[in-house]
PDB file of N, CA and C in Angstrom:
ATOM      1  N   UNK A   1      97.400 132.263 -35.988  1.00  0.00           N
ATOM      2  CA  UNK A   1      97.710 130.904 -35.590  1.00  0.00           C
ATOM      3  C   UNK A   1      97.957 130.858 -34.087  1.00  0.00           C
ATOM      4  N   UNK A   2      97.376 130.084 -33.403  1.00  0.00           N
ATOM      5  CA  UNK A   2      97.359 129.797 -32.251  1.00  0.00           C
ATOM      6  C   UNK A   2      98.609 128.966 -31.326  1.00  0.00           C
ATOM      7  N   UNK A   3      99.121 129.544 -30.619  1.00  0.00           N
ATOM      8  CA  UNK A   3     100.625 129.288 -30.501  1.00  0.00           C
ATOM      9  C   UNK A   3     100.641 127.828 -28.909  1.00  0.00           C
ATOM     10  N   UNK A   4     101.320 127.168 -28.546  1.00  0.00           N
ATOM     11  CA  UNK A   4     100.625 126.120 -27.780  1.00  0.00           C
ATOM     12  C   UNK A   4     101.923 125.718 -27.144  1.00  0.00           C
ATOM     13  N   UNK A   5     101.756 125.129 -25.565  1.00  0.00           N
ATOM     14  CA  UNK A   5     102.598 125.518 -24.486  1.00  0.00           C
ATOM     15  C   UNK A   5     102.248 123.894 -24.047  1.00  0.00           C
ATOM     16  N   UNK A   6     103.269 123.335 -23.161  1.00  0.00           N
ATOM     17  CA  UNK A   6     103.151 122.330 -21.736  1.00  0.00           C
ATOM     18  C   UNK A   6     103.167 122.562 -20.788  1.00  0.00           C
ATOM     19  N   UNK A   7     102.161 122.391 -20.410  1.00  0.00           N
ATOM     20  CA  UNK A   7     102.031 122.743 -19.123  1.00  0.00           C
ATOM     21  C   UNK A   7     102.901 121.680 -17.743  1.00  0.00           C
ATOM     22  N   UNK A   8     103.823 122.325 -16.790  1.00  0.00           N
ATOM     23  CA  UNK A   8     104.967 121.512 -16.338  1.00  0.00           C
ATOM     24  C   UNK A   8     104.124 121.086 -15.109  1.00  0.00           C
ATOM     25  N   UNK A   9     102.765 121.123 -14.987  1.00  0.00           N
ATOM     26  CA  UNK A   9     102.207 120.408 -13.845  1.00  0.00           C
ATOM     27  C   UNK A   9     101.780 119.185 -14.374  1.00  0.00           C
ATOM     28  N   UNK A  10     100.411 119.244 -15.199  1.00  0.00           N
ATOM     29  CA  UNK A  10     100.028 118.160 -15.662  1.00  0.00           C
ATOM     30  C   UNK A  10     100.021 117.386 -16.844  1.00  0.00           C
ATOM     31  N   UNK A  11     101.256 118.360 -17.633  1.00  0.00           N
ATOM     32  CA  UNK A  11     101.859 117.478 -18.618  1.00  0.00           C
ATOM     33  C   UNK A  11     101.178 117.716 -19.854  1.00  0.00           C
ATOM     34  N   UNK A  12      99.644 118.518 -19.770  1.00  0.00           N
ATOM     35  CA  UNK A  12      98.874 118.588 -20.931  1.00  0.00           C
ATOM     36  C   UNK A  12      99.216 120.083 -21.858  1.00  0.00           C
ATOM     37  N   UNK A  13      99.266 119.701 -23.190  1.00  0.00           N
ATOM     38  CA  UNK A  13      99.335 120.920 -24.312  1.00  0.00           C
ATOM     39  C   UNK A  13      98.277 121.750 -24.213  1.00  0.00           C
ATOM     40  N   UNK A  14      98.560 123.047 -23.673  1.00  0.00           N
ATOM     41  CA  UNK A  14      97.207 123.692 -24.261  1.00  0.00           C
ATOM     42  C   UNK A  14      97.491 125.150 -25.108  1.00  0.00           C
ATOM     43  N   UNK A  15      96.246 125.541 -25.256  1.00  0.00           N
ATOM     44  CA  UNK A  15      96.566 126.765 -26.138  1.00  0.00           C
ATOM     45  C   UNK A  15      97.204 127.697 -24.987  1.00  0.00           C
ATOM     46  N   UNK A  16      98.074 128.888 -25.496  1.00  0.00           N
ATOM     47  CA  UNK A  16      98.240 129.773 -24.806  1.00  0.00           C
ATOM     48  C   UNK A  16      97.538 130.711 -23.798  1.00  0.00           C
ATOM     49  N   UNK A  17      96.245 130.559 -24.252  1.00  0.00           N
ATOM     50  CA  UNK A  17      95.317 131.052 -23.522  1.00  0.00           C
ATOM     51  C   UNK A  17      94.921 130.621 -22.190  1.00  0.00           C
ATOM     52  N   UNK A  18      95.417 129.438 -21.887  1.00  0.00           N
ATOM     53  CA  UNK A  18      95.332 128.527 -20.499  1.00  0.00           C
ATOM     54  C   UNK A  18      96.188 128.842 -19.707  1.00  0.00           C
ATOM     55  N   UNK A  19      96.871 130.057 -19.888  1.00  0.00           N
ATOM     56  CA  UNK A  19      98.315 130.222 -19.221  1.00  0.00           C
ATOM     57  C   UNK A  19      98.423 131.582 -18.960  1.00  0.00           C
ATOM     58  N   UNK A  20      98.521 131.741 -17.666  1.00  0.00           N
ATOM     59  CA  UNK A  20      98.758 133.753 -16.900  1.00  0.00           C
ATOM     60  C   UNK A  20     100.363 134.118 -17.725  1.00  0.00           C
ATOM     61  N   UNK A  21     100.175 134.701 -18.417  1.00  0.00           N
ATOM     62  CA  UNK A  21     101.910 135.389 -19.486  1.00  0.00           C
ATOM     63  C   UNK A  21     102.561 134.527 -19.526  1.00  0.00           C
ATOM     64  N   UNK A  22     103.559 134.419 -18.895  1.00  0.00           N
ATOM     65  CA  UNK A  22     104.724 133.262 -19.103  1.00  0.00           C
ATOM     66  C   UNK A  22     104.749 132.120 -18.151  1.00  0.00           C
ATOM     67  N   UNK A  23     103.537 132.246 -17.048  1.00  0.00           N
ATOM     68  CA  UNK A  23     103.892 130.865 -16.228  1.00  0.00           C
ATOM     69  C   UNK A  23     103.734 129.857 -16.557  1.00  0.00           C
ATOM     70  N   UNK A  24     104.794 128.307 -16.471  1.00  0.00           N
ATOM     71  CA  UNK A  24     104.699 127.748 -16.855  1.00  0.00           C
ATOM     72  C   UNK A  24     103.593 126.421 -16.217  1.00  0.00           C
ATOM     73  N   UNK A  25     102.438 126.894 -15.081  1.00  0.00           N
ATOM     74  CA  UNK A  25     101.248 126.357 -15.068  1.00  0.00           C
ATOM     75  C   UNK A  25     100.433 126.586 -15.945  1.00  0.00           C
ATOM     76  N   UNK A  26      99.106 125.969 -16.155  1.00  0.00           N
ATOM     77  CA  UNK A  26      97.975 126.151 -16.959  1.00  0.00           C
ATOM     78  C   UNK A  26      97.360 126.788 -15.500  1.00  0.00           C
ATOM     79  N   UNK A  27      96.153 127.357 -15.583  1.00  0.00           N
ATOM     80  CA  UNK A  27      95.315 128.353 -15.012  1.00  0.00           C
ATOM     81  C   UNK A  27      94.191 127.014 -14.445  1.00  0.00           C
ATOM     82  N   UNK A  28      94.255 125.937 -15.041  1.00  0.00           N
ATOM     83  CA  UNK A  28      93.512 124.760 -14.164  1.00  0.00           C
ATOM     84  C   UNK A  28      94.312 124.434 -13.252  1.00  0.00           C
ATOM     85  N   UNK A  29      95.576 124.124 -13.459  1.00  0.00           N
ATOM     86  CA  UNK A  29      96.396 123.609 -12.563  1.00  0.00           C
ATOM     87  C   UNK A  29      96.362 124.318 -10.960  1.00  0.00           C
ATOM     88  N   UNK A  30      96.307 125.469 -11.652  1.00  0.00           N
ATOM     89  CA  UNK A  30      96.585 126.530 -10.802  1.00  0.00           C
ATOM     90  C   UNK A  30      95.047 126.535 -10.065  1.00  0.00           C
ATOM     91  N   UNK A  31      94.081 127.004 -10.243  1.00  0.00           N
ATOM     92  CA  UNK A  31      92.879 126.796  -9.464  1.00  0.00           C
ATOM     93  C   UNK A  31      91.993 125.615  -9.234  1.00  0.00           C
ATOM     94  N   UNK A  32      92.242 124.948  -9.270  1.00  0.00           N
ATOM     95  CA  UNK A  32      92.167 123.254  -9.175  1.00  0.00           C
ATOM     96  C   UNK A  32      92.929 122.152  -7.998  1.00  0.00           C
ATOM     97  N   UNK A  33      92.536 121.180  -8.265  1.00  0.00           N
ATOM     98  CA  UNK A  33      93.345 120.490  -7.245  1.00  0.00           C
ATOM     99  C   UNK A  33      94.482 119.543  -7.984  1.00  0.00           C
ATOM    100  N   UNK A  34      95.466 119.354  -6.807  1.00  0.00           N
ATOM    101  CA  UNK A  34      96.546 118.587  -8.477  1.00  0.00           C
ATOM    102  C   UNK A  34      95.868 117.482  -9.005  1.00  0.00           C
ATOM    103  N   UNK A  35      96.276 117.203 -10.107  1.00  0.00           N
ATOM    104  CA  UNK A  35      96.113 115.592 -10.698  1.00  0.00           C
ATOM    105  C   UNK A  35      96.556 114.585  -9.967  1.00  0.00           C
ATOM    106  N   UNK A  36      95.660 113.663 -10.207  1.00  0.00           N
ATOM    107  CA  UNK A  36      96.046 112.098  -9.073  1.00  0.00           C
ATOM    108  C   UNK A  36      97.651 111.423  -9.717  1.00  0.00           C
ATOM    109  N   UNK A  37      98.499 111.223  -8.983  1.00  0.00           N
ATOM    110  CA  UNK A  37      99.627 110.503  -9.303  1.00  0.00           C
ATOM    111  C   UNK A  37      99.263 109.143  -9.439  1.00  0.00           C
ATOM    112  N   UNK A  38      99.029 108.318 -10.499  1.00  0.00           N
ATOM    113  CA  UNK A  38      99.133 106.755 -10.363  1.00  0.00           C
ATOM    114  C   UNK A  38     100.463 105.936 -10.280  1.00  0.00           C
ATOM    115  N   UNK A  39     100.414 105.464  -9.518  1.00  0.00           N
ATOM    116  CA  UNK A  39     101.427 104.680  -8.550  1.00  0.00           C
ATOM    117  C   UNK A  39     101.806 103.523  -9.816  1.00  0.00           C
ATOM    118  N   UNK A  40     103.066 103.121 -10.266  1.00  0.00           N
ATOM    119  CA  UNK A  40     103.359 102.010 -10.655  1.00  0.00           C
ATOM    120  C   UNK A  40     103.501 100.786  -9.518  1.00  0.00           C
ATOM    121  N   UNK A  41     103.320  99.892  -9.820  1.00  0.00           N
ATOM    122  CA  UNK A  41     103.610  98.501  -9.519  1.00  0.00           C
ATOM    123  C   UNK A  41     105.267  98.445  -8.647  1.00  0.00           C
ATOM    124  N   UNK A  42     106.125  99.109  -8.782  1.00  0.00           N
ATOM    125  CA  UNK A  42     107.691  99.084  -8.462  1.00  0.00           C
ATOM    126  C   UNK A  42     108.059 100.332  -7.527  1.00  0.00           C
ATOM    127  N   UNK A  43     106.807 101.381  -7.674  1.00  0.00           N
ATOM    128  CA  UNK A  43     106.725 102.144  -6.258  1.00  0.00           C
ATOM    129  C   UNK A  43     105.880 102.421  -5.697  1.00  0.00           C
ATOM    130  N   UNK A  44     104.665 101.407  -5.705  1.00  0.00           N
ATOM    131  CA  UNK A  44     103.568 100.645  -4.599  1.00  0.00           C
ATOM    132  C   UNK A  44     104.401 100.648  -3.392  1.00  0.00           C
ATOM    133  N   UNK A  45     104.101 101.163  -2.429  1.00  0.00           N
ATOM    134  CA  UNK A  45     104.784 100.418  -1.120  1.00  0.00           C
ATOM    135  C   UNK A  45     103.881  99.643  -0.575  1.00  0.00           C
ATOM    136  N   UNK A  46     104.332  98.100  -0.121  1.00  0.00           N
ATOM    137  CA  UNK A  46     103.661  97.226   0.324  1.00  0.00           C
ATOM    138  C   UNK A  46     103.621  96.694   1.937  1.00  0.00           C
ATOM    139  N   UNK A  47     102.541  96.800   2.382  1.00  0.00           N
ATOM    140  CA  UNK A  47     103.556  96.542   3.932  1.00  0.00           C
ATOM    141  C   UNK A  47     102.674  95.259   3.903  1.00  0.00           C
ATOM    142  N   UNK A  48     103.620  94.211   4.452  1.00  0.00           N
ATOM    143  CA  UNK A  48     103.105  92.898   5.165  1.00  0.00           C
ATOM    144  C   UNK A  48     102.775  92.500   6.575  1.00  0.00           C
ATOM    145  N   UNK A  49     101.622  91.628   6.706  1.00  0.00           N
ATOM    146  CA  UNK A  49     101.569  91.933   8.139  1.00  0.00           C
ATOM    147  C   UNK A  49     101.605  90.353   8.802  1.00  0.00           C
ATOM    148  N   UNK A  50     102.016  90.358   9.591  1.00  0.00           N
ATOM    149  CA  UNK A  50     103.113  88.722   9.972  1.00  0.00           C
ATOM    150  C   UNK A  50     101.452  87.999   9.886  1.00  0.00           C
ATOM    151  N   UNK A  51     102.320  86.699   9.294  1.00  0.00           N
ATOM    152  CA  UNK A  51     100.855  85.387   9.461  1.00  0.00           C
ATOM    153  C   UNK A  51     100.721  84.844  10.860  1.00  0.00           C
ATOM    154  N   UNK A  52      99.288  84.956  11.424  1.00  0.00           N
ATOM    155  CA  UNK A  52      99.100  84.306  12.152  1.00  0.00           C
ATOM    156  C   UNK A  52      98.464  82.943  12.133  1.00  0.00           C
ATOM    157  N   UNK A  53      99.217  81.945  12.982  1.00  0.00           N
ATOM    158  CA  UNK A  53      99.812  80.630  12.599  1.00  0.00           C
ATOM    159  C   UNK A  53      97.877  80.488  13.325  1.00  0.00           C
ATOM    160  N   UNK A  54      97.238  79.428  12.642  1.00  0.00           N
ATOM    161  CA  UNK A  54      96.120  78.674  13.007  1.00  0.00           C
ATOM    162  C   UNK A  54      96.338  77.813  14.578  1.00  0.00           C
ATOM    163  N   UNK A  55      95.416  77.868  15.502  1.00  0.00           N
ATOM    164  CA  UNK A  55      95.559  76.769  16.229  1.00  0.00           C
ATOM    165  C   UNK A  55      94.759  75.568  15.912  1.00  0.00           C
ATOM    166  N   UNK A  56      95.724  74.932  15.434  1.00  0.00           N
ATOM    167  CA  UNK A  56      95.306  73.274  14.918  1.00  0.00           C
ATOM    168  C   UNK A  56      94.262  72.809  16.074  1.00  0.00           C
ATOM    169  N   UNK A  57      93.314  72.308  15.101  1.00  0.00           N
ATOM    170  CA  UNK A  57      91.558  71.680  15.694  1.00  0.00           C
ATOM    171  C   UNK A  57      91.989  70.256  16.095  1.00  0.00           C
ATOM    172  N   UNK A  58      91.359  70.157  17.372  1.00  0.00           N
ATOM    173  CA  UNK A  58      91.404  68.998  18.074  1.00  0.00           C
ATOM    174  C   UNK A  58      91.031  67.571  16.631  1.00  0.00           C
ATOM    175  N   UNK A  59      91.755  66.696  17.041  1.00  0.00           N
ATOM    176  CA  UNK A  59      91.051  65.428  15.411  1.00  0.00           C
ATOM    177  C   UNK A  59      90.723  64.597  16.313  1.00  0.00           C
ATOM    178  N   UNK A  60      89.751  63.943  15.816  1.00  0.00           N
ATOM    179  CA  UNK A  60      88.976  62.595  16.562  1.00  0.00           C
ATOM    180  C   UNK A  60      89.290  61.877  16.376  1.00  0.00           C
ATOM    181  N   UNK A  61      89.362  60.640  16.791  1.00  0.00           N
ATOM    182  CA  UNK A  61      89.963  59.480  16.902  1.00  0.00           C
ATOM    183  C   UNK A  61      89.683  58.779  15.727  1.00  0.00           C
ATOM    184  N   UNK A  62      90.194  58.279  14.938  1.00  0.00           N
ATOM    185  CA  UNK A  62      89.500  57.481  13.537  1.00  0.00           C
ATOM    186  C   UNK A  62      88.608  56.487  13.713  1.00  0.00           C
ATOM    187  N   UNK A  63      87.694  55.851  13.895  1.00  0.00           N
ATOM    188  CA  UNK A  63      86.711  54.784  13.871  1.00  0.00           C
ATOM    189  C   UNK A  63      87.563  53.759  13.619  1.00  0.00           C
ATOM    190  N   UNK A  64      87.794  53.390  12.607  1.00  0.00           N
ATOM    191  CA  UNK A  64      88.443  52.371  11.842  1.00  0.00           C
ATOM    192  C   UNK A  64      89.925  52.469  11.528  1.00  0.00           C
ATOM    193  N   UNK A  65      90.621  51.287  11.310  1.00  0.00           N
ATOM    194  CA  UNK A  65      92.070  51.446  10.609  1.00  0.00           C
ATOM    195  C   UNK A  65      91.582  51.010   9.223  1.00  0.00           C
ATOM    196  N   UNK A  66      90.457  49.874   8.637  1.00  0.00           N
ATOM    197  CA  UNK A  66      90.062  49.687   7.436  1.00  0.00           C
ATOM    198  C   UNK A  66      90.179  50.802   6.297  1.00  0.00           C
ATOM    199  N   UNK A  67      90.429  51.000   5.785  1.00  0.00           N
ATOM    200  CA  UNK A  67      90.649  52.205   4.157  1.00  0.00           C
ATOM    201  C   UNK A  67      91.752  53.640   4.809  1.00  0.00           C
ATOM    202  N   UNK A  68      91.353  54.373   4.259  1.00  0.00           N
ATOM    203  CA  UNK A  68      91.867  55.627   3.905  1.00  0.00           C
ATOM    204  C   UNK A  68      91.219  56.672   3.986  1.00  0.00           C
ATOM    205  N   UNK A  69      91.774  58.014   4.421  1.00  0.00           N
ATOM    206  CA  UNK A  69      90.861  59.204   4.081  1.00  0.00           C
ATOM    207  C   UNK A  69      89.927  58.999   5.301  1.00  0.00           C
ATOM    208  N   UNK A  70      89.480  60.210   5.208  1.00  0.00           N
ATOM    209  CA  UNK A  70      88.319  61.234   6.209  1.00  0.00           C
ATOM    210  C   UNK A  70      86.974  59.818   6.181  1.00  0.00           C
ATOM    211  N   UNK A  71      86.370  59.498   7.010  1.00  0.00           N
ATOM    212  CA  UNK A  71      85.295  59.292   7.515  1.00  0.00           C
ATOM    213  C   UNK A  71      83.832  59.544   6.600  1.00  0.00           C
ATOM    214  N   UNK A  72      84.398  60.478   5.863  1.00  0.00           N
ATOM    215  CA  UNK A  72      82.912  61.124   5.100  1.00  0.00           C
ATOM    216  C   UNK A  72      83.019  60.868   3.382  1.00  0.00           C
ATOM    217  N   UNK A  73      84.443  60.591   2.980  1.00  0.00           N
ATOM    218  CA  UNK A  73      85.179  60.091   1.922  1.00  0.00           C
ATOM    219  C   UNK A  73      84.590  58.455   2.400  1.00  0.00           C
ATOM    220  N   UNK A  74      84.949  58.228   2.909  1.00  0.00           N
ATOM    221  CA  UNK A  74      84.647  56.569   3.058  1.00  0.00           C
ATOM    222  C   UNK A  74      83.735  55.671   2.863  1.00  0.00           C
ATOM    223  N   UNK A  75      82.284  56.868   3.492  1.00  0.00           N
ATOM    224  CA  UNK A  75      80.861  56.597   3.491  1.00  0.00           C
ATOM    225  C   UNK A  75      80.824  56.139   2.207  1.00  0.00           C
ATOM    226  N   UNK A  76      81.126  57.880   1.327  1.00  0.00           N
ATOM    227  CA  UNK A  76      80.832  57.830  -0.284  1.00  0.00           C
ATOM    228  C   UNK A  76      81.512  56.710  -0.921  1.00  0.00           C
ATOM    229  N   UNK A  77      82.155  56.518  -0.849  1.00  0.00           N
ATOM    230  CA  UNK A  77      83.086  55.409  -1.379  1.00  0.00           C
ATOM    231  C   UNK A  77      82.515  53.920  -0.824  1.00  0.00           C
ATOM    232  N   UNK A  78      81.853  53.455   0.251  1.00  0.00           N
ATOM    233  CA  UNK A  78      80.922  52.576  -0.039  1.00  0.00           C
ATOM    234  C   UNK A  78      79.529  52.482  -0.533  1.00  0.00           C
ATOM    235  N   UNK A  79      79.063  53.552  -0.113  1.00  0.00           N
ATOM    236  CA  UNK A  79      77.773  53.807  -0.779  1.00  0.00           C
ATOM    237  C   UNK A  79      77.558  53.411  -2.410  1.00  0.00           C
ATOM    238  N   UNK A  80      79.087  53.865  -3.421  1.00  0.00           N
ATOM    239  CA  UNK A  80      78.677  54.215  -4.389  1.00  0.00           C
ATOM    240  C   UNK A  80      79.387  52.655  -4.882  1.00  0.00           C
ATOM    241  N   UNK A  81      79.832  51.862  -3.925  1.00  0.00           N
ATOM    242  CA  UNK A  81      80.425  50.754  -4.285  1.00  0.00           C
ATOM    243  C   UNK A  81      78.649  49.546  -3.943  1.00  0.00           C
ATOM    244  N   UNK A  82      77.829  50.111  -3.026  1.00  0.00           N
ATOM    245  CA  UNK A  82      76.786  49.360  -2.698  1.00  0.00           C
ATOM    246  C   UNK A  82      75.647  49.660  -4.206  1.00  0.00           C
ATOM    247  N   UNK A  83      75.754  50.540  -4.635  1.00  0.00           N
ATOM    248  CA  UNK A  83      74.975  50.757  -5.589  1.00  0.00           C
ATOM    249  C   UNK A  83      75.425  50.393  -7.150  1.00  0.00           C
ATOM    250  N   UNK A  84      76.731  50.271  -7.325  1.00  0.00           N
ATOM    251  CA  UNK A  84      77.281  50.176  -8.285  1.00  0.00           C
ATOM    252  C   UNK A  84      76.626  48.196  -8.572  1.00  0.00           C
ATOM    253  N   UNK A  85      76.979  47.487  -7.196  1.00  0.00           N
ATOM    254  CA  UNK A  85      76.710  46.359  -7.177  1.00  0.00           C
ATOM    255  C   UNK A  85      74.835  45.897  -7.208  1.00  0.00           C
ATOM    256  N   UNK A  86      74.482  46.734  -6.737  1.00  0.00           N
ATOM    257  CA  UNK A  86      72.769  46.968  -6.857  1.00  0.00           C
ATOM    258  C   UNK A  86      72.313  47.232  -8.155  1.00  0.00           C
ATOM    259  N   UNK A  87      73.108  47.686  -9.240  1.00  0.00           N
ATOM    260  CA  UNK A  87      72.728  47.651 -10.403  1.00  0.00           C
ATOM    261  C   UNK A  87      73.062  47.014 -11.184  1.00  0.00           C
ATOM    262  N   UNK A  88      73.776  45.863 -10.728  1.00  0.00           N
ATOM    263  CA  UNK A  88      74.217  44.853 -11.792  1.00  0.00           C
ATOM    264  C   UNK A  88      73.000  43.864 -11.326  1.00  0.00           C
ATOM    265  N   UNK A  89      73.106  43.635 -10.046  1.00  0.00           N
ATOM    266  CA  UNK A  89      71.763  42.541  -9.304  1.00  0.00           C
ATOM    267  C   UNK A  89      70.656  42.939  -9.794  1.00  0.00           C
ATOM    268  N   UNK A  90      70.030  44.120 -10.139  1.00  0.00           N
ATOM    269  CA  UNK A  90      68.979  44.454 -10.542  1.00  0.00           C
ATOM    270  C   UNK A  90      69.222  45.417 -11.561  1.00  0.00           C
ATOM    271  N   UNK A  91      70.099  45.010 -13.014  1.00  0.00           N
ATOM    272  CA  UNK A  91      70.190  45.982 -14.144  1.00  0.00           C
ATOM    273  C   UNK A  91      68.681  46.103 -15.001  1.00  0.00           C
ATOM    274  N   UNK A  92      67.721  45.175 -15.051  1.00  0.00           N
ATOM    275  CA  UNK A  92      66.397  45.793 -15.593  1.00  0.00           C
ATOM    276  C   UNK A  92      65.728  46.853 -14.726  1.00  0.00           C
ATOM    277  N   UNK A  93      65.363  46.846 -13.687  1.00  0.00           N
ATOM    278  CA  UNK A  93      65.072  47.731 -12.772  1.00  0.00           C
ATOM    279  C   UNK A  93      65.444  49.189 -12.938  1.00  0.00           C
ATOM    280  N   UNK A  94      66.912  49.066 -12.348  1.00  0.00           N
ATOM    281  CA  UNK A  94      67.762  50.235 -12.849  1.00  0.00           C
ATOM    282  C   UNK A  94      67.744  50.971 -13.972  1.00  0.00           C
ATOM    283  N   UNK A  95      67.132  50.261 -15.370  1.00  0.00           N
ATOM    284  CA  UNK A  95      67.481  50.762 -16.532  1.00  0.00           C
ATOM    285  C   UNK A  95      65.725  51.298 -16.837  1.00  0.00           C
ATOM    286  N   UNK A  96      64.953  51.068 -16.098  1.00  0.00           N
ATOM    287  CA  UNK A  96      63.586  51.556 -15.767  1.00  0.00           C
ATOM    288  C   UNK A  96      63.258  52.895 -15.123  1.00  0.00           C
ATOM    289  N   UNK A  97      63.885  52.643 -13.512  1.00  0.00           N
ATOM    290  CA  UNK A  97      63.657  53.609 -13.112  1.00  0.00           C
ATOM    291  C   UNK A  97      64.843  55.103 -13.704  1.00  0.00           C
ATOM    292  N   UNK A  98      66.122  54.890 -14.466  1.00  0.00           N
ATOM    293  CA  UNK A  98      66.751  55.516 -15.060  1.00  0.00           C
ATOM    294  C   UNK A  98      65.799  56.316 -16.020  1.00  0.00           C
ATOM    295  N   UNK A  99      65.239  55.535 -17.057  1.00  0.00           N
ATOM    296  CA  UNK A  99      64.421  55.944 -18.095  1.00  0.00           C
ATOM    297  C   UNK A  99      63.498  56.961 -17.149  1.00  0.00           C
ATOM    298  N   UNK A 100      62.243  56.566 -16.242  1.00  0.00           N
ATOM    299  CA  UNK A 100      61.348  57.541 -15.463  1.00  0.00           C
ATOM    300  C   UNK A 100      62.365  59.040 -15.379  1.00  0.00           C
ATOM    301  N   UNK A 101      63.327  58.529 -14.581  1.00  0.00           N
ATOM    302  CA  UNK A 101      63.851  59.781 -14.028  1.00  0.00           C
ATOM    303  C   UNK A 101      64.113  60.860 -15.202  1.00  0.00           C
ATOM    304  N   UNK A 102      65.139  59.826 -15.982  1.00  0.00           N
ATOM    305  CA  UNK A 102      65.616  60.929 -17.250  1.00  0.00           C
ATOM    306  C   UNK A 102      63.881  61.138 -18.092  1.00  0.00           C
ATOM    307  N   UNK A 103      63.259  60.689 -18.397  1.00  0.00           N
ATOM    308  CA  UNK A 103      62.285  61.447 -18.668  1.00  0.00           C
ATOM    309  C   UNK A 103      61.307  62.838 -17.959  1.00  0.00           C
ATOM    310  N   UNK A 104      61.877  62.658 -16.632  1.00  0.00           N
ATOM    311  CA  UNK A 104      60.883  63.693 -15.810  1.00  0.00           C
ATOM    312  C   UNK A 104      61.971  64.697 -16.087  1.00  0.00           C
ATOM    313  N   UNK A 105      63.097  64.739 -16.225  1.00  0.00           N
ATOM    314  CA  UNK A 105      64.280  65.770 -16.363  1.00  0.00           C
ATOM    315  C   UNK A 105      63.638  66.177 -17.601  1.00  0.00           C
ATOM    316  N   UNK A 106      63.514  65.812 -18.311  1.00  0.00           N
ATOM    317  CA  UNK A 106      63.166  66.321 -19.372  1.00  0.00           C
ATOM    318  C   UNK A 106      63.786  65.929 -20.878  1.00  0.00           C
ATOM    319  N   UNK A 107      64.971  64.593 -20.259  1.00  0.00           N
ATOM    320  CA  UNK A 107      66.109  64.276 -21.520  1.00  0.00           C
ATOM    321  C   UNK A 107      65.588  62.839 -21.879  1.00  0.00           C
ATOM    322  N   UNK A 108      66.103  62.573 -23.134  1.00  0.00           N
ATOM    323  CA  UNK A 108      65.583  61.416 -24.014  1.00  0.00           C
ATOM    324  C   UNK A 108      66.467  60.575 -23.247  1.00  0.00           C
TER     325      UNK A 108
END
Protein backbone atom coordinates (compact mmCIF):
# COMPACT_ATOMS: atom_id res chain seq x y z
CA UNK A 1 0.00 0.00 0.00
CA UNK A 2 1.20 3.15 -1.05
CA UNK A 3 1.74 5.56 1.76
CA UNK A 4 0.93 9.53 0.78
CA UNK A 5 2.40 12.89 2.09
CA UNK A 6 1.56 17.03 1.64
CA UNK A 7 3.55 18.54 0.22
CA UNK A 8 4.17 22.10 2.43
CA UNK A 9 4.96 24.04 -0.84
CA UNK A 10 2.17 23.47 -3.07
CA UNK A 11 -0.27 22.01 -0.95
CA UNK A 12 -0.69 18.88 -3.30
CA UNK A 13 -0.96 15.00 -1.92
CA UNK A 14 1.34 12.90 -3.51
CA UNK A 15 2.63 9.49 -3.30
CA UNK A 16 5.74 9.12 -1.35
CA UNK A 17 7.67 8.68 -4.16
CA UNK A 18 7.55 12.51 -5.06
CA UNK A 19 9.53 13.18 -2.06
CA UNK A 20 13.72 12.98 -1.36
CA UNK A 21 13.27 10.74 2.39
CA UNK A 22 11.71 12.94 4.69
CA UNK A 23 11.63 16.39 3.01
CA UNK A 24 8.76 17.94 3.35
CA UNK A 25 8.92 19.35 -0.53
CA UNK A 26 7.74 17.26 -3.46
CA UNK A 27 10.79 16.85 -5.95
CA UNK A 28 8.57 19.21 -8.47
CA UNK A 29 8.53 21.80 -6.12
CA UNK A 30 11.90 21.47 -5.69
CA UNK A 31 13.10 21.49 -9.45
CA UNK A 32 10.53 23.65 -10.82
CA UNK A 33 9.49 27.05 -10.46
CA UNK A 34 7.09 27.96 -7.49
CA UNK A 35 3.39 27.92 -8.09
CA UNK A 36 1.65 31.23 -9.03
CA UNK A 37 0.09 32.82 -5.79
CA UNK A 38 -3.48 34.11 -6.77
CA UNK A 39 -4.10 37.27 -5.18
CA UNK A 40 -7.58 37.67 -3.45
CA UNK A 41 -9.65 40.69 -4.00
CA UNK A 42 -8.72 42.10 -0.10
CA UNK A 43 -4.92 41.76 -0.83
CA UNK A 44 -4.93 43.20 -4.42
CA UNK A 45 -3.02 46.30 -3.82
CA UNK A 46 -4.58 49.05 -5.70
CA UNK A 47 -2.89 52.22 -6.48
CA UNK A 48 -4.98 55.23 -7.75
CA UNK A 49 -3.83 57.74 -9.87
CA UNK A 50 -5.29 61.41 -9.22
CA UNK A 51 -8.13 62.47 -11.92
CA UNK A 52 -7.24 64.79 -14.23
CA UNK A 53 -9.89 67.48 -14.26
CA UNK A 54 -11.01 68.10 -18.26
CA UNK A 55 -10.49 71.59 -19.64
CA UNK A 56 -14.04 72.59 -20.29
CA UNK A 57 -14.64 73.27 -24.34
CA UNK A 58 -15.28 76.66 -25.33
CA UNK A 59 -19.71 76.64 -25.89
CA UNK A 60 -21.13 78.73 -28.59
CA UNK A 61 -23.41 81.07 -28.23
CA UNK A 62 -27.04 79.55 -28.51
CA UNK A 63 -28.83 80.76 -31.75
CA UNK A 64 -32.05 81.02 -30.18
CA UNK A 65 -33.70 81.46 -26.62
CA UNK A 66 -36.95 79.59 -28.40
CA UNK A 67 -37.02 75.70 -26.88
CA UNK A 68 -34.54 73.76 -25.05
CA UNK A 69 -31.58 71.54 -25.42
CA UNK A 70 -28.56 71.40 -27.87
CA UNK A 71 -29.14 72.86 -31.35
CA UNK A 72 -29.09 69.36 -32.97
CA UNK A 73 -31.96 68.04 -30.46
CA UNK A 74 -34.00 70.88 -31.77
CA UNK A 75 -33.54 70.33 -35.51
CA UNK A 76 -34.90 66.68 -34.74
CA UNK A 77 -37.58 67.79 -32.81
CA UNK A 78 -38.88 70.00 -35.62
CA UNK A 79 -38.23 67.98 -38.35
CA UNK A 80 -40.18 65.16 -36.84
CA UNK A 81 -42.91 67.69 -35.77
CA UNK A 82 -42.87 68.90 -39.80
CA UNK A 83 -43.47 65.43 -40.86
CA UNK A 84 -45.69 64.22 -38.31
CA UNK A 85 -47.99 67.21 -39.71
CA UNK A 86 -47.13 66.19 -43.48
CA UNK A 87 -48.78 63.04 -42.85
CA UNK A 88 -51.90 63.97 -41.68
CA UNK A 89 -52.08 66.69 -44.86
CA UNK A 90 -51.21 63.96 -47.04
CA UNK A 91 -52.29 60.55 -45.04
CA UNK A 92 -53.16 58.67 -48.53
CA UNK A 93 -49.84 59.40 -49.92
CA UNK A 94 -48.04 58.47 -46.85
CA UNK A 95 -49.88 55.25 -46.46
CA UNK A 96 -48.61 54.48 -50.22
CA UNK A 97 -45.37 55.33 -50.20
CA UNK A 98 -45.21 53.40 -46.56
CA UNK A 99 -46.64 50.27 -48.28
CA UNK A 100 -43.62 50.65 -51.39
CA UNK A 101 -41.09 51.01 -48.78
CA UNK A 102 -42.25 48.24 -46.37
CA UNK A 103 -42.57 46.08 -49.30
CA UNK A 104 -38.98 46.63 -50.71
CA UNK A 105 -37.84 45.75 -46.95
CA UNK A 106 -39.21 42.85 -47.47
CA UNK A 107 -42.28 43.08 -44.64
CA UNK A 108 -46.04 42.73 -45.27
Amino acid sequence: MAAWRRCAQCRKVLPEDAFDGAAEVCNACVAGPPPKVRQTRASAVKTVRPATTPVPAERAPLLGIVGSGDLEVRERRARKAATASLVEMHAEDYAQLLALARRDEGLR
